[in-house]
N, C-alpha and C. Protein backbone atom coordinates (compact mmCIF):
# COMPACT_ATOMS: atom_id res chain seq x y z
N UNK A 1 -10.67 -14.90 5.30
CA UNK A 1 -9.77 -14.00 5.99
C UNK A 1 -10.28 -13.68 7.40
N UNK A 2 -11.43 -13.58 7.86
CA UNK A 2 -12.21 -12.99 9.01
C UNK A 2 -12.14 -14.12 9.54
N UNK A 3 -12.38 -15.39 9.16
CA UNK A 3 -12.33 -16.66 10.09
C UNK A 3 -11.04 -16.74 10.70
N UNK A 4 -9.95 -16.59 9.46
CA UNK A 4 -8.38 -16.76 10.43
C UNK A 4 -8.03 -15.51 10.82
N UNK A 5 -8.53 -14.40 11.31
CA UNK A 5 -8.15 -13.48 12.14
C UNK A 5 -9.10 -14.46 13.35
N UNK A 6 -9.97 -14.67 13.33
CA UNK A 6 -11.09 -15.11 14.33
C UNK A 6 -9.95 -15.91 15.14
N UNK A 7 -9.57 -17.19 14.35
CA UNK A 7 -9.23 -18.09 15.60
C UNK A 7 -7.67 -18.51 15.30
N UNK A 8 -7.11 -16.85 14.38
CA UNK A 8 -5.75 -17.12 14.71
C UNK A 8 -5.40 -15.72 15.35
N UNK A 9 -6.41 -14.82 16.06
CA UNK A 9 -5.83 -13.66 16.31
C UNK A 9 -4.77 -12.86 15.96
N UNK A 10 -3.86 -12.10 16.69
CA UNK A 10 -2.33 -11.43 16.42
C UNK A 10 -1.79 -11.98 15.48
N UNK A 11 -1.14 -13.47 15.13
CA UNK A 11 -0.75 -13.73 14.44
C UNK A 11 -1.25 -13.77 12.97
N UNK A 12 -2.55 -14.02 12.71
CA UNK A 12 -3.18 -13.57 11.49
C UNK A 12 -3.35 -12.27 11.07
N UNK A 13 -3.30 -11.35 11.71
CA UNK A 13 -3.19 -9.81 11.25
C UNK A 13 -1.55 -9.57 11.06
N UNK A 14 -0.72 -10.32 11.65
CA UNK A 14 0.43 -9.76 11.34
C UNK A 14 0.88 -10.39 9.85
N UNK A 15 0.63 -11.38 9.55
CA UNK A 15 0.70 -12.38 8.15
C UNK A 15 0.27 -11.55 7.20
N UNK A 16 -1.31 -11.02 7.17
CA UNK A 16 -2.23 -10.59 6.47
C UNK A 16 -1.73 -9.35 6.06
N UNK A 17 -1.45 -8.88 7.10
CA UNK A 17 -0.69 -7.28 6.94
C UNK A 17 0.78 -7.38 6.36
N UNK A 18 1.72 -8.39 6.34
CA UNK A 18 2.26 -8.45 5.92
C UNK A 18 2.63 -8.88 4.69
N UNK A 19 1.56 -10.00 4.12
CA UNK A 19 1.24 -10.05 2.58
C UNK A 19 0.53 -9.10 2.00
N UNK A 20 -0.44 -8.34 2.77
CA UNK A 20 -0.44 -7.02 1.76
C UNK A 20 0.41 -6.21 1.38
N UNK A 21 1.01 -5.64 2.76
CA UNK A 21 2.54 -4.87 1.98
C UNK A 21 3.31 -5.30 1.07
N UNK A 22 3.26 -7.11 0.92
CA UNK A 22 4.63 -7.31 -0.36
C UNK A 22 3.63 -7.36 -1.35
N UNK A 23 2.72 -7.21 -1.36
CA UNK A 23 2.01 -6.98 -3.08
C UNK A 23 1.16 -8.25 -3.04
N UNK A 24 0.69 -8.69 -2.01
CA UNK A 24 -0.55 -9.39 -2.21
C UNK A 24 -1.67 -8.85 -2.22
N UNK A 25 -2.40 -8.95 -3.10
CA UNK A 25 -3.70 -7.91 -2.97
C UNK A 25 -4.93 -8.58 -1.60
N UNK A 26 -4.44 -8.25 -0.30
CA UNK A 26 -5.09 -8.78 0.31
C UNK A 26 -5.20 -7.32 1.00
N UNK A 27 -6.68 -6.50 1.39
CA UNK A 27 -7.14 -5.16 1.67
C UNK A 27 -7.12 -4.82 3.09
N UNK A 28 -5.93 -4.14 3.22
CA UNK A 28 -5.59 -3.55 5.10
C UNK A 28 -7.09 -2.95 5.66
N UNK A 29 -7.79 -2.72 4.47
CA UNK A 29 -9.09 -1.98 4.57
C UNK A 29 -9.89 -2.90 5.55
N UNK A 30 -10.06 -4.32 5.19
CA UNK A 30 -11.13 -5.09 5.60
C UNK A 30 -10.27 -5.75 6.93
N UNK A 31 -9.04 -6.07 7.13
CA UNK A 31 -8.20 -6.92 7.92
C UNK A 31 -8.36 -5.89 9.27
N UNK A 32 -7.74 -4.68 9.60
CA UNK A 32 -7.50 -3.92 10.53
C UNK A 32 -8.76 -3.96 10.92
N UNK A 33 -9.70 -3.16 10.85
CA UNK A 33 -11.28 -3.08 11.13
C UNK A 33 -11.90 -3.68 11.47
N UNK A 34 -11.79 -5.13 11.15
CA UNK A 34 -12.30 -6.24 11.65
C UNK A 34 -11.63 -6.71 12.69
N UNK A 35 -10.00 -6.72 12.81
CA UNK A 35 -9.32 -7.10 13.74
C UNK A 35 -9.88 -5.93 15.20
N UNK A 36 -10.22 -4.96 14.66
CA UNK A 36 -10.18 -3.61 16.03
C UNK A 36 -11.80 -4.35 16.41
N UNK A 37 -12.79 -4.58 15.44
CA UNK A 37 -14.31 -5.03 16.07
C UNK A 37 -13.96 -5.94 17.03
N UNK A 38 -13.31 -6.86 17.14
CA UNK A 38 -13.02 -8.16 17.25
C UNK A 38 -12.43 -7.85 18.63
N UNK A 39 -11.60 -6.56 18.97
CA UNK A 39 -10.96 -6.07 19.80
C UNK A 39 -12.14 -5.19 21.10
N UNK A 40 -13.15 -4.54 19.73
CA UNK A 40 -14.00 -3.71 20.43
C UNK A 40 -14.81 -4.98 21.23
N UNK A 41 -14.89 -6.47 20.83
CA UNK A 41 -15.83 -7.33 21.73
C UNK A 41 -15.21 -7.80 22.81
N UNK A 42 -13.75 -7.57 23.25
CA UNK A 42 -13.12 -7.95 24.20
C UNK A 42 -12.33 -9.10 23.42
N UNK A 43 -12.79 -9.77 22.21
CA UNK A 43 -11.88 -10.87 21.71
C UNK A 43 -10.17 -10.68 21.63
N UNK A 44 -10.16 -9.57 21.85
CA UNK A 44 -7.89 -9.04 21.43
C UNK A 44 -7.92 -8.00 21.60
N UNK A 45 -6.71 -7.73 22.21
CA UNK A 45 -6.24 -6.47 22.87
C UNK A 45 -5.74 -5.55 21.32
N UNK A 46 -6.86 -3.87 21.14
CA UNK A 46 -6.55 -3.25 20.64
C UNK A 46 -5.22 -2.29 20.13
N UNK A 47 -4.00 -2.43 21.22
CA UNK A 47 -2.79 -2.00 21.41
C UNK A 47 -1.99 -2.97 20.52
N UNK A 48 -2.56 -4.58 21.27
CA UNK A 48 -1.74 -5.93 19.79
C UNK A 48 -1.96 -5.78 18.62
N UNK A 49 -3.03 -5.41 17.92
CA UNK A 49 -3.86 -5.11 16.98
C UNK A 49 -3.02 -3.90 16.11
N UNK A 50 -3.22 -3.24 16.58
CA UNK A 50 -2.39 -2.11 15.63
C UNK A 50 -0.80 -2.25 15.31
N UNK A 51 -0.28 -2.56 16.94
CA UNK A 51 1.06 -3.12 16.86
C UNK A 51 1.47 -4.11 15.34
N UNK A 52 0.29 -4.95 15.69
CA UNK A 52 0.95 -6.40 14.84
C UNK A 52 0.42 -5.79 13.26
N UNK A 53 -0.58 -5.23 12.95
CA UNK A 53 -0.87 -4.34 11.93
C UNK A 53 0.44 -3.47 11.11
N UNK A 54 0.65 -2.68 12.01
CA UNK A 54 1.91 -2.01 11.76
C UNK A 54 3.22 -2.76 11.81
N UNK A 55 3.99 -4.00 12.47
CA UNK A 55 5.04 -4.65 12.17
C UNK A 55 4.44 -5.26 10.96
N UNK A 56 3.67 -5.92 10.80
CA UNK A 56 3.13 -6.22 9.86
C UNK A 56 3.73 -5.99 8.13
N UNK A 57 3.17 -4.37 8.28
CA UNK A 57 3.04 -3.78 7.24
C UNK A 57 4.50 -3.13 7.25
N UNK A 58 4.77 -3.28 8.15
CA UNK A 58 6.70 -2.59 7.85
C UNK A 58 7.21 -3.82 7.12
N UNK A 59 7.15 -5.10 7.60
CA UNK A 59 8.00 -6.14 7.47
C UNK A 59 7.67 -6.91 6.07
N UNK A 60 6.30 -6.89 5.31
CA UNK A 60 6.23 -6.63 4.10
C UNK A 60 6.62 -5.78 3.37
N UNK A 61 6.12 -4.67 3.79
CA UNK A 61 7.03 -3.52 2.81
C UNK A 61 8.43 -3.65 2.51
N UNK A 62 9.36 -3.85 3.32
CA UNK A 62 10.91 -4.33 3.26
C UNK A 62 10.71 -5.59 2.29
N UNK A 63 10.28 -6.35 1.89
CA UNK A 63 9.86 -7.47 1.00
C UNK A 63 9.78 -6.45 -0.54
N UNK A 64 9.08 -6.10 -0.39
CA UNK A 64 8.48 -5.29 -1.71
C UNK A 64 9.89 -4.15 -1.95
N UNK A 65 10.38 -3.35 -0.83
CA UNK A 65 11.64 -2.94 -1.10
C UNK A 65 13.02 -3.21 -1.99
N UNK A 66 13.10 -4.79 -1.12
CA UNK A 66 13.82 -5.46 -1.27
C UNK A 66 13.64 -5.26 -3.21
N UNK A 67 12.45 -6.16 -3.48
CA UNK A 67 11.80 -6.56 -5.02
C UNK A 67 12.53 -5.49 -5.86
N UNK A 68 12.44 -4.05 -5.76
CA UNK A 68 12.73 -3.14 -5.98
C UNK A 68 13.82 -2.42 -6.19
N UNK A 69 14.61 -3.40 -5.10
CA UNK A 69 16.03 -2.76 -5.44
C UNK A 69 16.99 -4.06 -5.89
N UNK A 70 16.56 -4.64 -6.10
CA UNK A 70 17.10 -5.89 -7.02
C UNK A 70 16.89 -6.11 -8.09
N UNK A 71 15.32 -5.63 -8.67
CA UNK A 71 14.97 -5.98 -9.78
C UNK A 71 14.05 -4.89 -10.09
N UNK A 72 13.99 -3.49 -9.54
CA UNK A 72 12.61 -2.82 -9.41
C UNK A 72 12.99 -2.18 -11.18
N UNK A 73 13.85 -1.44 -11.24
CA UNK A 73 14.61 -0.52 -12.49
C UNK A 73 14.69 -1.36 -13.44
N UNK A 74 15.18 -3.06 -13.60
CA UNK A 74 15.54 -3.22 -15.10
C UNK A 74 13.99 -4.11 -15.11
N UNK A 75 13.46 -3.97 -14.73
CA UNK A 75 11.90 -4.20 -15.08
C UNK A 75 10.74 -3.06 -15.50
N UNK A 76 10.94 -2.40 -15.13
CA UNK A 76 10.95 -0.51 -15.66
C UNK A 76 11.22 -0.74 -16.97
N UNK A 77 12.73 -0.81 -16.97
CA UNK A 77 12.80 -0.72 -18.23
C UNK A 77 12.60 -1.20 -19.05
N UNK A 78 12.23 -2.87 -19.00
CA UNK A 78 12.30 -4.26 -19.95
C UNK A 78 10.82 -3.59 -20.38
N UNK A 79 9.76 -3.61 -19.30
CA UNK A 79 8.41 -3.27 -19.29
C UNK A 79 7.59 -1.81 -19.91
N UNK A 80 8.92 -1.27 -19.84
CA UNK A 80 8.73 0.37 -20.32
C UNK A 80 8.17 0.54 -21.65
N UNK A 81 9.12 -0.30 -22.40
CA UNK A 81 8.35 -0.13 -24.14
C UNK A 81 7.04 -0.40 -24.47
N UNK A 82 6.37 -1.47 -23.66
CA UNK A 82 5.08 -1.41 -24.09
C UNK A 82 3.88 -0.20 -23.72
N UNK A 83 4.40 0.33 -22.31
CA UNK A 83 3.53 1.44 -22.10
C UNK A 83 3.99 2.99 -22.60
N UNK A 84 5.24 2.80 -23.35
CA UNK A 84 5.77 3.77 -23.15
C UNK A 84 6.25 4.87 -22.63
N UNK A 85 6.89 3.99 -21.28
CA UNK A 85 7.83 5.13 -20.77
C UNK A 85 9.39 4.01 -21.19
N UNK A 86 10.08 5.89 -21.09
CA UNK A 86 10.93 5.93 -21.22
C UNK A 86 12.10 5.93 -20.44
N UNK A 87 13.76 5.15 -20.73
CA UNK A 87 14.49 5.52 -19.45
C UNK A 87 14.23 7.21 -19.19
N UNK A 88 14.76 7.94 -19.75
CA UNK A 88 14.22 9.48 -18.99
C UNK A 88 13.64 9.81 -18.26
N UNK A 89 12.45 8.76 -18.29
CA UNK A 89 10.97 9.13 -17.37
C UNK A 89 11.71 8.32 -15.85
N UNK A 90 12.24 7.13 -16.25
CA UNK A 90 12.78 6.76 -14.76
C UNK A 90 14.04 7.56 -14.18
N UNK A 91 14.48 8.31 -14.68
CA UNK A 91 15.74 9.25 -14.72
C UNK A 91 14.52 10.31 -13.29
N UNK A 92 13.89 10.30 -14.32
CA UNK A 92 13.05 11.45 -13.94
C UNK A 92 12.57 11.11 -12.31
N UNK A 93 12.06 10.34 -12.64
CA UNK A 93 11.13 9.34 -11.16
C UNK A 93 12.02 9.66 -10.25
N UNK A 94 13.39 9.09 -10.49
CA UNK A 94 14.28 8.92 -9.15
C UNK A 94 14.95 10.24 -9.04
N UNK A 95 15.13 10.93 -9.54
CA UNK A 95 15.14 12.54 -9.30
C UNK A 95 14.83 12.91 -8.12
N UNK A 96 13.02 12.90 -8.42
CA UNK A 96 12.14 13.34 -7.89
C UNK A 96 11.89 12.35 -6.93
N UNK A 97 11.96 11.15 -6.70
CA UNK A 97 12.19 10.21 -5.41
C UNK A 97 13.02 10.60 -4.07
N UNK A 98 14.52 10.91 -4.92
CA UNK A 98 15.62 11.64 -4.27
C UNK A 98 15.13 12.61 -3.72
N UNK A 99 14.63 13.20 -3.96
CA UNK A 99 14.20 14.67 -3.55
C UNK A 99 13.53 14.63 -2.41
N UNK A 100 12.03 13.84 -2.40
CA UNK A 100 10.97 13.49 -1.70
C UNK A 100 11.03 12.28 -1.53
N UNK A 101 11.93 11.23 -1.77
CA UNK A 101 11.56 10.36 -0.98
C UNK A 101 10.83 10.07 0.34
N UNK A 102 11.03 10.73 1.51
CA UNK A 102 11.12 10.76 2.80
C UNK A 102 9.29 10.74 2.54
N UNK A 103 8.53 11.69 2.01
CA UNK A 103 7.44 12.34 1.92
C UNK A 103 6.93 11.06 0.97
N UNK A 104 7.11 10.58 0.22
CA UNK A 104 6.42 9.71 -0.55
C UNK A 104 5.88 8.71 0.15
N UNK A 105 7.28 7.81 1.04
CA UNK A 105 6.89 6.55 1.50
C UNK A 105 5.94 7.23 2.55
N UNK A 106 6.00 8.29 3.44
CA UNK A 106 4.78 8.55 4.51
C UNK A 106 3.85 8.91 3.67
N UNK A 107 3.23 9.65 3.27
CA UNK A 107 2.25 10.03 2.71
C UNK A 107 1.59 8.83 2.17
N UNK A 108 2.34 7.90 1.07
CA UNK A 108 2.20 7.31 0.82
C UNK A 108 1.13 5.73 1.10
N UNK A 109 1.88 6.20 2.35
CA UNK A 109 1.44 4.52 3.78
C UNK A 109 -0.37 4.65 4.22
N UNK A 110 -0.97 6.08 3.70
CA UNK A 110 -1.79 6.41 4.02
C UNK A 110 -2.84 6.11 2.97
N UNK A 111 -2.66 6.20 1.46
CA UNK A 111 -3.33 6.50 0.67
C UNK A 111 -3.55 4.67 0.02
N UNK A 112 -5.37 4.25 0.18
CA UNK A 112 -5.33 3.08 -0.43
C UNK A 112 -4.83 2.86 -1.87
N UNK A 113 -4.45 1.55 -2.16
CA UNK A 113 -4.17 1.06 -3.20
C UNK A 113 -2.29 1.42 -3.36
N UNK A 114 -2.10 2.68 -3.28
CA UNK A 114 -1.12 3.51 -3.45
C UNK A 114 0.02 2.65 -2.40
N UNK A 115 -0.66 2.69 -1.18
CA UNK A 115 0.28 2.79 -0.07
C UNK A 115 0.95 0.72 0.02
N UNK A 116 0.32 0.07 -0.91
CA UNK A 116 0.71 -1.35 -1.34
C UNK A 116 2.26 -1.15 -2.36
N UNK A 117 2.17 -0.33 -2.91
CA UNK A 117 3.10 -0.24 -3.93
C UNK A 117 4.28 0.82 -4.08
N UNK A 118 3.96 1.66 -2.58
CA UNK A 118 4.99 2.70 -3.00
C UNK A 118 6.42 2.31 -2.61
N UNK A 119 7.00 0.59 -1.85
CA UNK A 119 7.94 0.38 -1.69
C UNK A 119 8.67 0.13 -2.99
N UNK A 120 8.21 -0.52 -3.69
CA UNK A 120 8.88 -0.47 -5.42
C UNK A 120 9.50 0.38 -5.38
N UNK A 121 9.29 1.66 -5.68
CA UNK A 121 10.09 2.80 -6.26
C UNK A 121 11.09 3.37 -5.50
N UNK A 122 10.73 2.74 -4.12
CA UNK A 122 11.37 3.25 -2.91
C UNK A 122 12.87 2.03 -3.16
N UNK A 123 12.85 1.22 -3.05
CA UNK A 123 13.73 -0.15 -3.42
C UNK A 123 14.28 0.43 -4.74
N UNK A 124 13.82 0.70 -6.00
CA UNK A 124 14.19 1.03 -7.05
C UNK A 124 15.12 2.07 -6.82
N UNK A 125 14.61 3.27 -6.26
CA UNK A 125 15.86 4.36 -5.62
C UNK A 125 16.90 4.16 -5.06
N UNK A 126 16.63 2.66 -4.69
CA UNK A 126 18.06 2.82 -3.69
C UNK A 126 17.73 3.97 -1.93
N UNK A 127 16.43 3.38 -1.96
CA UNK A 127 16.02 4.53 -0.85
C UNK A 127 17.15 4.04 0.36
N UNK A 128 17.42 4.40 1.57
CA UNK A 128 18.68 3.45 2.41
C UNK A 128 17.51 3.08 3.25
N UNK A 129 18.02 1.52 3.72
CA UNK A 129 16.92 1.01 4.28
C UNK A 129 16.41 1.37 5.70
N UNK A 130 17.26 1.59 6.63
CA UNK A 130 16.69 2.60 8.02
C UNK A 130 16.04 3.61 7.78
N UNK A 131 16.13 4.35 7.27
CA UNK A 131 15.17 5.76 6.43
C UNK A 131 13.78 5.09 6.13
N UNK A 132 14.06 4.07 5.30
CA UNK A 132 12.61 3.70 4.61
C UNK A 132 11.59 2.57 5.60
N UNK A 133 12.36 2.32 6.86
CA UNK A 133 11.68 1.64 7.64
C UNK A 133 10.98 2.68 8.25
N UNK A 134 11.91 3.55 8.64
CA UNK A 134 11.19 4.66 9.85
C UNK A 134 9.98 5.57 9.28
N UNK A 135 10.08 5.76 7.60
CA UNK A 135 8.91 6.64 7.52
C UNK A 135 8.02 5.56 7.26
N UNK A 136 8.30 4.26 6.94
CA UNK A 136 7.06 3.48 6.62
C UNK A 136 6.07 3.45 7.92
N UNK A 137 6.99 3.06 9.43
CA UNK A 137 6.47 2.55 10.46
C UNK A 137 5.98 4.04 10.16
N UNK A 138 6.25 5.00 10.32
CA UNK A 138 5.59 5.91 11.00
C UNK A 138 4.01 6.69 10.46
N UNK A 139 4.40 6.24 9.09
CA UNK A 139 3.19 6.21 8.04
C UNK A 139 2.25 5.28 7.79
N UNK A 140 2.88 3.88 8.54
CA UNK A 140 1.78 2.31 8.94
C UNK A 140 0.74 2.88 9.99
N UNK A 141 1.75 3.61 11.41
CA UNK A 141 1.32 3.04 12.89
C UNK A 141 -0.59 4.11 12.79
N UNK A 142 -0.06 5.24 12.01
CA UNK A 142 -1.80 5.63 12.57
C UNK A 142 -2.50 5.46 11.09
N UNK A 143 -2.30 4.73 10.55
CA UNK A 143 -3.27 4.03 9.50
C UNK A 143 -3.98 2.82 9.87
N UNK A 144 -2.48 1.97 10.22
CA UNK A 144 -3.55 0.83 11.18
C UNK A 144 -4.45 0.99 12.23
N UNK A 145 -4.11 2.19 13.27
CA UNK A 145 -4.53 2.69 14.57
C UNK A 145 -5.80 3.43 14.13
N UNK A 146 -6.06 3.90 13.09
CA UNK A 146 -7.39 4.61 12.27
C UNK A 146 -8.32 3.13 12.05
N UNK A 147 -7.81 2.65 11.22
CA UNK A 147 -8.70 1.70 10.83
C UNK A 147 -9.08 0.49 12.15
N UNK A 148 -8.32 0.44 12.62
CA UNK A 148 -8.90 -0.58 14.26
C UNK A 148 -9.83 0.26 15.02
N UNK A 149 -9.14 1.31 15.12
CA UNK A 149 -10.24 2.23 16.26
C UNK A 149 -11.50 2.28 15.53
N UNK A 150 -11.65 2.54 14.03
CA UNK A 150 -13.00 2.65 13.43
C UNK A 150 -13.84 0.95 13.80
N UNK A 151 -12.63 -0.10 13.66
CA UNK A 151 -13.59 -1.34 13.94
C UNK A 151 -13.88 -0.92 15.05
N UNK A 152 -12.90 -0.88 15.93
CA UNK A 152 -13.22 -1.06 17.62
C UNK A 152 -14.57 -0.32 18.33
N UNK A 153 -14.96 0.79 17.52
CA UNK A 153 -16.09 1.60 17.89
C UNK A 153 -17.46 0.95 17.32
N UNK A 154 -17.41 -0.11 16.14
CA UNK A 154 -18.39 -0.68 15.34
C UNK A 154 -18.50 -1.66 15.97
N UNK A 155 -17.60 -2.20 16.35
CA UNK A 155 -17.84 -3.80 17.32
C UNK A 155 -19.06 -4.41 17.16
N UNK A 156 -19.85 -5.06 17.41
CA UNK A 156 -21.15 -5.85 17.01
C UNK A 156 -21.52 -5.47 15.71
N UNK A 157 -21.45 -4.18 15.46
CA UNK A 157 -22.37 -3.91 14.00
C UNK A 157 -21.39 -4.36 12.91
N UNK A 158 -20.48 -5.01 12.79
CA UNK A 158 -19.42 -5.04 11.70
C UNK A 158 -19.75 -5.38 10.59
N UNK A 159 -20.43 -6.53 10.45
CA UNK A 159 -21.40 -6.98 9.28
C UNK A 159 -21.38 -6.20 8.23
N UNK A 160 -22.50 -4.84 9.33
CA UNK A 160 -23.11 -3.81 8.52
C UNK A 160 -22.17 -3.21 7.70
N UNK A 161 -20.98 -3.00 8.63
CA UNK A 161 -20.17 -1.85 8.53
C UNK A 161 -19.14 -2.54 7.42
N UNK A 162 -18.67 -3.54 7.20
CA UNK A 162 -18.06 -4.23 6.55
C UNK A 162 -18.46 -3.86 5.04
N UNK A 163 -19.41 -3.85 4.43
CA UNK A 163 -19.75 -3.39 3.28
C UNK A 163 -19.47 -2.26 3.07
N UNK A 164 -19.88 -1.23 3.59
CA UNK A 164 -19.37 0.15 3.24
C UNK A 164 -17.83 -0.08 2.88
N UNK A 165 -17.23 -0.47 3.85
CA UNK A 165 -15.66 -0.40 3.78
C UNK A 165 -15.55 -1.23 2.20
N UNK A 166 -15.92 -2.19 1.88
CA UNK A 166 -15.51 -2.88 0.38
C UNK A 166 -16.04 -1.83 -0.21
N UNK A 167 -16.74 -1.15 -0.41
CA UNK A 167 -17.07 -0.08 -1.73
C UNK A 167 -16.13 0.81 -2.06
N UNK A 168 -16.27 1.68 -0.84
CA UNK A 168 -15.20 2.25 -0.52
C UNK A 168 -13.96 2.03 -1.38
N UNK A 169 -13.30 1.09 -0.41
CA UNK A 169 -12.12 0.45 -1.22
C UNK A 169 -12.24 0.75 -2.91
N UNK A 170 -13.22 0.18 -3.08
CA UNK A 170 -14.02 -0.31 -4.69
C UNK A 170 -13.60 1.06 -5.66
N UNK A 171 -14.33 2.18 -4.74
CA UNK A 171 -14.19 3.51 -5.35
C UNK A 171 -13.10 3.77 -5.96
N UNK A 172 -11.99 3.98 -4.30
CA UNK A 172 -10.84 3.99 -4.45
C UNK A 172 -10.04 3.67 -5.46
N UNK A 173 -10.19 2.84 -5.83
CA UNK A 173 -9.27 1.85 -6.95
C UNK A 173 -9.91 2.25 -8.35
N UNK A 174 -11.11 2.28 -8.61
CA UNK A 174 -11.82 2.84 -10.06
C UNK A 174 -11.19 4.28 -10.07
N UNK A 175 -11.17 5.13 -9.36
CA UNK A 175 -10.62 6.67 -9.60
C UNK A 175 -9.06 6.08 -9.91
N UNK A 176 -8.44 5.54 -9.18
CA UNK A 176 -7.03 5.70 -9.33
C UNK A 176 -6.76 5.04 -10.61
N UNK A 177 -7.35 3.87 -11.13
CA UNK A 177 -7.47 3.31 -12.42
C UNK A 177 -7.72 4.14 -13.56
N UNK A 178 -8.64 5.36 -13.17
CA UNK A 178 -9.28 6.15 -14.43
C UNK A 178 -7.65 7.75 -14.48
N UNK A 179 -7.76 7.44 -13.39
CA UNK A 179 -6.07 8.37 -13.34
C UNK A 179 -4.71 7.73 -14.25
N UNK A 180 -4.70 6.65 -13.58
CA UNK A 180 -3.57 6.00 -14.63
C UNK A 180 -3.79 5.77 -15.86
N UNK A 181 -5.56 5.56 -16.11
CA UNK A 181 -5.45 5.34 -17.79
C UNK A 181 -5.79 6.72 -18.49
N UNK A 182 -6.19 7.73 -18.21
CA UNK A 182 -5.73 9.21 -18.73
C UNK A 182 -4.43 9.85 -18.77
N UNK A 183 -3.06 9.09 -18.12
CA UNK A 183 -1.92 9.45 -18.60
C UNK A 183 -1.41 8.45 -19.28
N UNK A 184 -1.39 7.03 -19.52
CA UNK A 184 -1.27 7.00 -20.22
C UNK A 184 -1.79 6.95 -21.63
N UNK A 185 -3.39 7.41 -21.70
CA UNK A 185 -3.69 7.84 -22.84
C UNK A 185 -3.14 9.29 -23.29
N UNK A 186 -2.66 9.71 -22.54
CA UNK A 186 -1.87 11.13 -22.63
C UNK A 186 -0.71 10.92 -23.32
N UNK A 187 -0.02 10.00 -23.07
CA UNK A 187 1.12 9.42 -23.49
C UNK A 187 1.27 9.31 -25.26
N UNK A 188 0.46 8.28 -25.37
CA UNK A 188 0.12 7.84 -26.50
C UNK A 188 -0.22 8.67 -27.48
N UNK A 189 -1.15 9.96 -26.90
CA UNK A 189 -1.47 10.78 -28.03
C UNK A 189 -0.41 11.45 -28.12
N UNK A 190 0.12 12.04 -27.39
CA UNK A 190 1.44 13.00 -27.02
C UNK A 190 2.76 12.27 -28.57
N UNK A 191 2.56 11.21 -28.12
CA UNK A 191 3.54 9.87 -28.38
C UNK A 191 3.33 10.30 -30.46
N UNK A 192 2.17 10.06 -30.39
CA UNK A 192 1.34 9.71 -32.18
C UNK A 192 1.63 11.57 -32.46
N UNK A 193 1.35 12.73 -31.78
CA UNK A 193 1.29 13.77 -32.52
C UNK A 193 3.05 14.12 -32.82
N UNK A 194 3.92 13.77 -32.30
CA UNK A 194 5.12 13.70 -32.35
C UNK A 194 5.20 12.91 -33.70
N UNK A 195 5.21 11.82 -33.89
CA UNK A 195 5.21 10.89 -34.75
C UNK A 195 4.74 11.60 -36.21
N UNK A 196 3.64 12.10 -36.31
CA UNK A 196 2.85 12.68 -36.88
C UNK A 196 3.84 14.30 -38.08
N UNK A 197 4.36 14.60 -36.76
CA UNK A 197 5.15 15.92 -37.21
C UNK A 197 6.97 15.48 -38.17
């Protein structure tokens, strides 16, 4: 990935950024940061960098949208029985989507791991698609602009700095993993003491 940002510049951050947003697990974490070092050595203009970061990550996300509102709900549901949720619970979701949508997809754009996947539900809602561009861009532009400026200030040391950022990440994803599997172990027991009665 660092080689083809190397000697494909702009255009490799905009690809990269844009297969992460449709659900490639490829980490905005390591791509932006490296693209801004790369920027901090004079190799690419830091302004292209975030830019192409952020079209990037809009123009995937609309991908993953898309996924979502074509197929996001009866995959919910096909998929629902084994974890046990229920239509209700998606009743529920898009409720509360409706409500906050606007706040989800921004907030959203910010938070790793999270901010890969929150177009699903957004597509699944039926979010309208000008709405869901504008809070995405606006929830991309200083995520990417965070993470470049952090390369851009590391510039030579990236190496170093490059590791921290994979742990990081690393963390990230074990907490949010140990979150999702305490509800639905919540589920299940919830699920069995019902059963039970």
């Amino acid at each position: 990935m660092e080689n083809f940002i190397s000697s494909s510049g702009i255009l490799a951050i905009f690809l990269l950024m844009t297969a992460e947003s449709a659900l490639i697990p490829i980490p905005s974490e390591v791509i932006m940061p490296f693209a801004g070092a790369l920027a901090g050595l004079g190799k690419l203009n830091i302004v292209m960098v975030i830019l192409a970061g952020t079209f990037g990550n809009l123009i995937g996300s609309y991908i993953a949208w898309i996924i979502g509102r074509t197929g996001g709900r009866a995959l919910v549901l096909r998929a629902g029985r084994y974890v046990r949720i229920k239509e209700e619970d998606l009743h529920k979701a898009e409720r509360w989507f409706a409500r906050r949508g606007d706040s989800a997809v921004l907030i959203g754009r910010i938070l790793p791991v999270v901010r890969t996947f929150i177009s699903l539900p957004a597509g699944a809602a039926e979010m309208p698609p000008v709405r869901f561009g504008l809070f995405t861009f606006i929830g991309a532009l200083p995520w990417c602009a965070a993470l470049a400026g952090l390369g851009y200030g590391v510039g030579s040391n990236w190496t170093q700095f490059s590791s921290y950022v994979k742990y990081a990440g690393y963390l990230i994803a074990v907490i949010l993993v140990v979150i999702i599997a305490r509800f639905f172990i919540a589920r299940f027991r919830s699920s069995g003491n019902q059963i039970a009665k």
